[in-house]
Protein backbone atom coordinates (compact mmCIF):
# COMPACT_ATOMS: atom_id res chain seq x y z
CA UNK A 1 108.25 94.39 100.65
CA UNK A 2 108.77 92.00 97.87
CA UNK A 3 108.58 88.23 98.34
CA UNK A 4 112.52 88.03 96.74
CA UNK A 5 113.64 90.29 99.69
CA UNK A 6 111.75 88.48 102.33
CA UNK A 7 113.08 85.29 101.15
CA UNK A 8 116.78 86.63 101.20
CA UNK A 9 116.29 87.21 104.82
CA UNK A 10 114.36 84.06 105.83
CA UNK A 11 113.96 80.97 104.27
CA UNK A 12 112.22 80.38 100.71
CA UNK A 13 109.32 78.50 102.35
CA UNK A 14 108.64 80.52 105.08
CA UNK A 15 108.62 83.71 102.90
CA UNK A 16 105.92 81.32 100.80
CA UNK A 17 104.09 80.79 103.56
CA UNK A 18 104.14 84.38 105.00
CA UNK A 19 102.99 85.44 101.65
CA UNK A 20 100.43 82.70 100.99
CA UNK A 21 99.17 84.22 104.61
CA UNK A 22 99.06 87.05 104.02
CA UNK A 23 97.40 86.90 100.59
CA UNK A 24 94.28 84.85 102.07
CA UNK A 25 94.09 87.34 104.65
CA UNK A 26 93.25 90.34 102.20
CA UNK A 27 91.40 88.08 100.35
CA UNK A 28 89.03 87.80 103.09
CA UNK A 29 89.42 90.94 104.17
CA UNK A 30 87.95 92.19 100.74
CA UNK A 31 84.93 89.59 100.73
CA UNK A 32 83.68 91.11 104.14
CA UNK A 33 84.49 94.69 103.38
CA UNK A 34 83.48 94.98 100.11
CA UNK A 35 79.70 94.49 100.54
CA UNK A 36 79.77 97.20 102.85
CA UNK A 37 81.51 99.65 101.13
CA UNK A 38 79.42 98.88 98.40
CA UNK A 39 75.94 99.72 100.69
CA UNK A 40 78.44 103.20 101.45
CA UNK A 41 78.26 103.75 97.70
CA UNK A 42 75.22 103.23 96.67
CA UNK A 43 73.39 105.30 99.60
């Protein structure tokens, strides 16, 4: 879902905040995955 849509149904700075959220989420989410999959790889 875009971040225009979500803030069309709530307001602008919760839709920020929701996407700020979620984008440090997968941001971590990729630093402690990623060394992983690359030991998957490389085996």
């Amino acid at each position: 879902m875009s971040s225009g849509a979500m803030a069309d149904f709530w307001s602008p700075p919760l839709a920020a905040a929701v996407v700020g959220t979620m984008g440090i989420v997968l941001a971590l989410l990729l630093a402690v995955l990623a060394p992983k999959l690359r030991r998957l790889q490389a085996s």
